[in-house]
PDB file of N, CA and C in Angstrom:
ATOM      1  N   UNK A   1      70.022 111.589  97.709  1.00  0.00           N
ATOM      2  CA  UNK A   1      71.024 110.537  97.798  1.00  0.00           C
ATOM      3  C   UNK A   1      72.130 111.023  98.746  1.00  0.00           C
ATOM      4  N   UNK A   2      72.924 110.362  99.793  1.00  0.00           N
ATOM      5  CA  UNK A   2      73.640 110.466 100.654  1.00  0.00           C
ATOM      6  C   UNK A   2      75.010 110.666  99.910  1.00  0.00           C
ATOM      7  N   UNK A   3      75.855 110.901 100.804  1.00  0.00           N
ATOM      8  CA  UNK A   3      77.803 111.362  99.985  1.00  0.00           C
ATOM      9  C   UNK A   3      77.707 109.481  99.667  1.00  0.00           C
ATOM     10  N   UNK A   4      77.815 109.075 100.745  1.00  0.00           N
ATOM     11  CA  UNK A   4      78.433 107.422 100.709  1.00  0.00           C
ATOM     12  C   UNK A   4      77.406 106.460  99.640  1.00  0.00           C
ATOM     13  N   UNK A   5      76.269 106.853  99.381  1.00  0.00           N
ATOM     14  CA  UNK A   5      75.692 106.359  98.434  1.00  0.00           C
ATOM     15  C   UNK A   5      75.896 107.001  96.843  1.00  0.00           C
ATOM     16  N   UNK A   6      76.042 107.810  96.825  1.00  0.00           N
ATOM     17  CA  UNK A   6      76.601 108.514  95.141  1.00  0.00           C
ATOM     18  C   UNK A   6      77.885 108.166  95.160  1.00  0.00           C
ATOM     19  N   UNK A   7      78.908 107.898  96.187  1.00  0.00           N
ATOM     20  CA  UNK A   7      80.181 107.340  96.006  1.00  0.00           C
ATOM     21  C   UNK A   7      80.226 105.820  95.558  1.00  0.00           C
ATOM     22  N   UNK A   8      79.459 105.181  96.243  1.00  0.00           N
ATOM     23  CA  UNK A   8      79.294 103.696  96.041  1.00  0.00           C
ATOM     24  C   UNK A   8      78.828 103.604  94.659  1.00  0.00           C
ATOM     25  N   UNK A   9      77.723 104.191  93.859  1.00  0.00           N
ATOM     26  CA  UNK A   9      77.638 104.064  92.779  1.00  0.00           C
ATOM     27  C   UNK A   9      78.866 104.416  91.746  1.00  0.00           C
ATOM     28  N   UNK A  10      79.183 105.737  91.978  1.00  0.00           N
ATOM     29  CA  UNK A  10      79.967 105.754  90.920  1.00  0.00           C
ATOM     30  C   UNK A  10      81.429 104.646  91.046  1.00  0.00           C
ATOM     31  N   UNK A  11      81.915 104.306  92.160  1.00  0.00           N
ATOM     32  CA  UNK A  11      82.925 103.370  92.222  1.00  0.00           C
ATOM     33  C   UNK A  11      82.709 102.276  91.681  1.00  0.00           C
ATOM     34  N   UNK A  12      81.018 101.567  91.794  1.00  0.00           N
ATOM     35  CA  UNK A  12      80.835 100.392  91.196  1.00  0.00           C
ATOM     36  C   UNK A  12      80.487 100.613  90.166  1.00  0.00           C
ATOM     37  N   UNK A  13      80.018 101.819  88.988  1.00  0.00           N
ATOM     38  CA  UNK A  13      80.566 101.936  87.769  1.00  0.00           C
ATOM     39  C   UNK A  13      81.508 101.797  86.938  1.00  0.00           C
ATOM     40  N   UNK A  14      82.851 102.675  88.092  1.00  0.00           N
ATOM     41  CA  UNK A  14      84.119 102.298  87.723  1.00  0.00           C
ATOM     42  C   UNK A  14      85.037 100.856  87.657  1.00  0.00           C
ATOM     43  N   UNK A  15      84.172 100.186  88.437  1.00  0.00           N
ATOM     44  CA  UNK A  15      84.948  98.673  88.480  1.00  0.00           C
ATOM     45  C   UNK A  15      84.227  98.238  87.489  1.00  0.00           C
ATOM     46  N   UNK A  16      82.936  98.711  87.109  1.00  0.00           N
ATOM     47  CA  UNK A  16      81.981  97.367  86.029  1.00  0.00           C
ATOM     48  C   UNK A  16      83.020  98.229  84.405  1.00  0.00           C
ATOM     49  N   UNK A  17      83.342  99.218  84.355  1.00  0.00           N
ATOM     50  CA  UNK A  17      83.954  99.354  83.625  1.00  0.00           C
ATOM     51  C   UNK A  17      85.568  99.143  83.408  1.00  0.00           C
ATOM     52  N   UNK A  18      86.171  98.599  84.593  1.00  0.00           N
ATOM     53  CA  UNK A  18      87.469  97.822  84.275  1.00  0.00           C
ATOM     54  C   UNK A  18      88.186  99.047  84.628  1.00  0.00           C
ATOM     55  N   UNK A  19      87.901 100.037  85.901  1.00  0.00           N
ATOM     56  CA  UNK A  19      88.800 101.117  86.030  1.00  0.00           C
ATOM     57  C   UNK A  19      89.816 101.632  85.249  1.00  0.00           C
ATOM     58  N   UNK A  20      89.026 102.547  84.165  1.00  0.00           N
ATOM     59  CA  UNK A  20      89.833 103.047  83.058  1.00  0.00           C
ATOM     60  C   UNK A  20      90.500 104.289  83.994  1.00  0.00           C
ATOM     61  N   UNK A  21      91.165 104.672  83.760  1.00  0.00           N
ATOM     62  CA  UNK A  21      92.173 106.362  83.874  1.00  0.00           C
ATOM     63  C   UNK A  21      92.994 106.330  83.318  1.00  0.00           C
ATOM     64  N   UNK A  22      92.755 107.743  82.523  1.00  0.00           N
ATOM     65  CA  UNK A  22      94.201 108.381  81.206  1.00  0.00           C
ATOM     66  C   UNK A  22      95.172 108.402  82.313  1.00  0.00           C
ATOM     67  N   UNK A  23      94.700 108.656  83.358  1.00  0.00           N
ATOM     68  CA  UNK A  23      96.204 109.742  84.121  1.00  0.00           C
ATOM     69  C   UNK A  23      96.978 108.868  84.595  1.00  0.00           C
ATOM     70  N   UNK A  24      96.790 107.266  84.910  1.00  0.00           N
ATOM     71  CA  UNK A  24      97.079 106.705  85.937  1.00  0.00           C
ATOM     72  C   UNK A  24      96.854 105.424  85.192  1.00  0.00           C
ATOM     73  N   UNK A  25      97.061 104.539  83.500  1.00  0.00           N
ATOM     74  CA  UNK A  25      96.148 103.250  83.230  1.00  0.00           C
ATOM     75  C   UNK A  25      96.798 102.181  83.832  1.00  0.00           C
ATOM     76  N   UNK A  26      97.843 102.310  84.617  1.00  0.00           N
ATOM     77  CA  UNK A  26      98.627 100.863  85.413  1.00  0.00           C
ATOM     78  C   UNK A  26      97.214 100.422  86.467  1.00  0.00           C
ATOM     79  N   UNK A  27      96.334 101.774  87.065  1.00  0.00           N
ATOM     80  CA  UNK A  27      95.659 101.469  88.061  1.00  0.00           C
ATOM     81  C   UNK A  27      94.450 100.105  87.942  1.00  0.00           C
ATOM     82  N   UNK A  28      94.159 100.040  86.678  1.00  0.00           N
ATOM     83  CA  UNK A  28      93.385  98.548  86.243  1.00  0.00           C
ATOM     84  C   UNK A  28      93.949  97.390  86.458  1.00  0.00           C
ATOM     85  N   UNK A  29      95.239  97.279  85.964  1.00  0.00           N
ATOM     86  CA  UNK A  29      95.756  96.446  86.033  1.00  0.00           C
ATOM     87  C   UNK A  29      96.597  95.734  87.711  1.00  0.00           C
ATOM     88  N   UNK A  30      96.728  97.107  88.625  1.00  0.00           N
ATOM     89  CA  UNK A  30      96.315  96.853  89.989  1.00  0.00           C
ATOM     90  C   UNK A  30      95.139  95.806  90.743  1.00  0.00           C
ATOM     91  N   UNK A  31      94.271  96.924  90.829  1.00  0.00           N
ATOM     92  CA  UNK A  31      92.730  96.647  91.009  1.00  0.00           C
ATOM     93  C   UNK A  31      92.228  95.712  90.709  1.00  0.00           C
ATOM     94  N   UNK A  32      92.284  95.049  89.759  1.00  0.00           N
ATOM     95  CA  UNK A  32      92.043  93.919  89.041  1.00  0.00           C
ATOM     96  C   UNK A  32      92.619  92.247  89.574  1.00  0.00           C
ATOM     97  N   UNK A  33      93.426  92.235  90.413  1.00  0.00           N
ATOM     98  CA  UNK A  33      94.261  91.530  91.009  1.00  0.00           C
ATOM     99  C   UNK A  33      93.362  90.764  91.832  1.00  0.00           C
ATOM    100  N   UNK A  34      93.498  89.299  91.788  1.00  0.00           N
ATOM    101  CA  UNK A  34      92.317  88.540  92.502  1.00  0.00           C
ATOM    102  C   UNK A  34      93.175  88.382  94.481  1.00  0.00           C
ATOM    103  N   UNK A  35      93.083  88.572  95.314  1.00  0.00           N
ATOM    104  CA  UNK A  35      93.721  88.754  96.252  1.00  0.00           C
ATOM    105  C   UNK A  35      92.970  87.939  97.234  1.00  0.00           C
ATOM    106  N   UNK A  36      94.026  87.035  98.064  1.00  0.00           N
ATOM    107  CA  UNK A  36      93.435  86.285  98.930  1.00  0.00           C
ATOM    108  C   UNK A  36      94.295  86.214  99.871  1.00  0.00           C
ATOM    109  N   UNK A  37      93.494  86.235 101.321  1.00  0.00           N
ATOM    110  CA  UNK A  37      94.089  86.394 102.754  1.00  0.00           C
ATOM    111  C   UNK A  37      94.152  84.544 102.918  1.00  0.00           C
ATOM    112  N   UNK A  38      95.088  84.461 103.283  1.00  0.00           N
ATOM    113  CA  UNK A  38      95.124  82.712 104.153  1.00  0.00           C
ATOM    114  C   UNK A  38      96.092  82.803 105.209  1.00  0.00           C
ATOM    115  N   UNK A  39      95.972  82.125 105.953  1.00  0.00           N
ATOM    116  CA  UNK A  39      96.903  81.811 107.266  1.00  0.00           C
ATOM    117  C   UNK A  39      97.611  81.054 107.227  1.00  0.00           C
ATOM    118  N   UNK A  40      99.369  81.323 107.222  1.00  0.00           N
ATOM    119  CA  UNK A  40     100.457  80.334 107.347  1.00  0.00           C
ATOM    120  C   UNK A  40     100.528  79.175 108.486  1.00  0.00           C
ATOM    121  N   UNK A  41     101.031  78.141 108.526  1.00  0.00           N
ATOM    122  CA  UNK A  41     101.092  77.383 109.262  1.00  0.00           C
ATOM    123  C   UNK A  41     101.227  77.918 110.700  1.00  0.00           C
ATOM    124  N   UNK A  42     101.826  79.337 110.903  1.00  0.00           N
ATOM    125  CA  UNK A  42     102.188  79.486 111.994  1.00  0.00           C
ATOM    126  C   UNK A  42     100.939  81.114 112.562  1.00  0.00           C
ATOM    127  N   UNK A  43     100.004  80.809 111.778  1.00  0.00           N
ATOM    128  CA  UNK A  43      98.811  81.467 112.177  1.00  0.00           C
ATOM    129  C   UNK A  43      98.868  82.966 111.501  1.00  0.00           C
ATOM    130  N   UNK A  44      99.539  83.203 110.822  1.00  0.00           N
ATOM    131  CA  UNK A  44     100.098  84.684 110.398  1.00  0.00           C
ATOM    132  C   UNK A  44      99.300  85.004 109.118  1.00  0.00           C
ATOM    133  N   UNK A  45      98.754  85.785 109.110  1.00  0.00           N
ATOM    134  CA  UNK A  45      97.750  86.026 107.225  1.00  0.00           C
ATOM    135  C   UNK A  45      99.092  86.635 106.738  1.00  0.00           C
ATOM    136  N   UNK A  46      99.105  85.734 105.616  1.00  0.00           N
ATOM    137  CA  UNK A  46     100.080  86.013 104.192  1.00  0.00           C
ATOM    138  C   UNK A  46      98.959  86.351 102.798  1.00  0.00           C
ATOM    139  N   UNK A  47      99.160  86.963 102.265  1.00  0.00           N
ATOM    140  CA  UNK A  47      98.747  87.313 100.533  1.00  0.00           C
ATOM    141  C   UNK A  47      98.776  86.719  99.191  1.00  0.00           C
ATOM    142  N   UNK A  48      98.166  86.183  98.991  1.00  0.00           N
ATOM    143  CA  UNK A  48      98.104  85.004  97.925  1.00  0.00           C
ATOM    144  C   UNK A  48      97.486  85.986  96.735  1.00  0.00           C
ATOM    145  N   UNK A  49      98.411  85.971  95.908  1.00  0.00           N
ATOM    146  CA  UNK A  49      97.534  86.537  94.839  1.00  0.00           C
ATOM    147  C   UNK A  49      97.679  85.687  93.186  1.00  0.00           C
ATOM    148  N   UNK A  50      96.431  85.514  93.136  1.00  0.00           N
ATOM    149  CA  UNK A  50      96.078  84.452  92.124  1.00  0.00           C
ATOM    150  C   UNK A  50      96.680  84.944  90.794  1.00  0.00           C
ATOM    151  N   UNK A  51      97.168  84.219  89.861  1.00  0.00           N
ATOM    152  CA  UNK A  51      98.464  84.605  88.687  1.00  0.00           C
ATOM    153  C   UNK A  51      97.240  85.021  87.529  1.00  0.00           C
ATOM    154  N   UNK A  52      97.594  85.954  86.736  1.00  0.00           N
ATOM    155  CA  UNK A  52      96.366  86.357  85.679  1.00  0.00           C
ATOM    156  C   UNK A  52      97.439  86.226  84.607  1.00  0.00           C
ATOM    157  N   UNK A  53      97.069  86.284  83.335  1.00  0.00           N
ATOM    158  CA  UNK A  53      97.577  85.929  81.852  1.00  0.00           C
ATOM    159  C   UNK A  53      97.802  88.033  81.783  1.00  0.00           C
ATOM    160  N   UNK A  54      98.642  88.484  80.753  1.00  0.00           N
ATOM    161  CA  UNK A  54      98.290  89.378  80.401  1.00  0.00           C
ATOM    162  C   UNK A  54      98.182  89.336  78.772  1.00  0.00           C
ATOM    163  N   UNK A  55      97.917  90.201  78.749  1.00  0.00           N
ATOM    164  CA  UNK A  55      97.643  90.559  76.909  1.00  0.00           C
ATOM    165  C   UNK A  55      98.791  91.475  76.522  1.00  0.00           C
TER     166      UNK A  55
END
């Protein structure tokens, strides 16, 4: 297995598990963020990020 292929797995482990870390647990709640590129009227990509509920 290649570096970039054992990386890709374990990263998409870490997302199917909701990126847990003791050291760092704000980082889920980052990551998790639905994020969308759109273009302002005046052609410029602005950041739309879709509103989530928390618990």
């Amino acid at each position: 297995m290649e570096l970039h292929e054992a990386l890709a797995a374990r990263v998409a482990g870490w997302r199917a598990d909701g990126y847990p870390s003791e050291r760092f647990p704000a980082i889920a709640e980052i990551l998790n963020v639905d994020v969308v590129w759109k273009s302002d009227m005046l052609g410029q990509k602005i950041l739309l990020v879709e509103p989530r509920e928390s618990a």
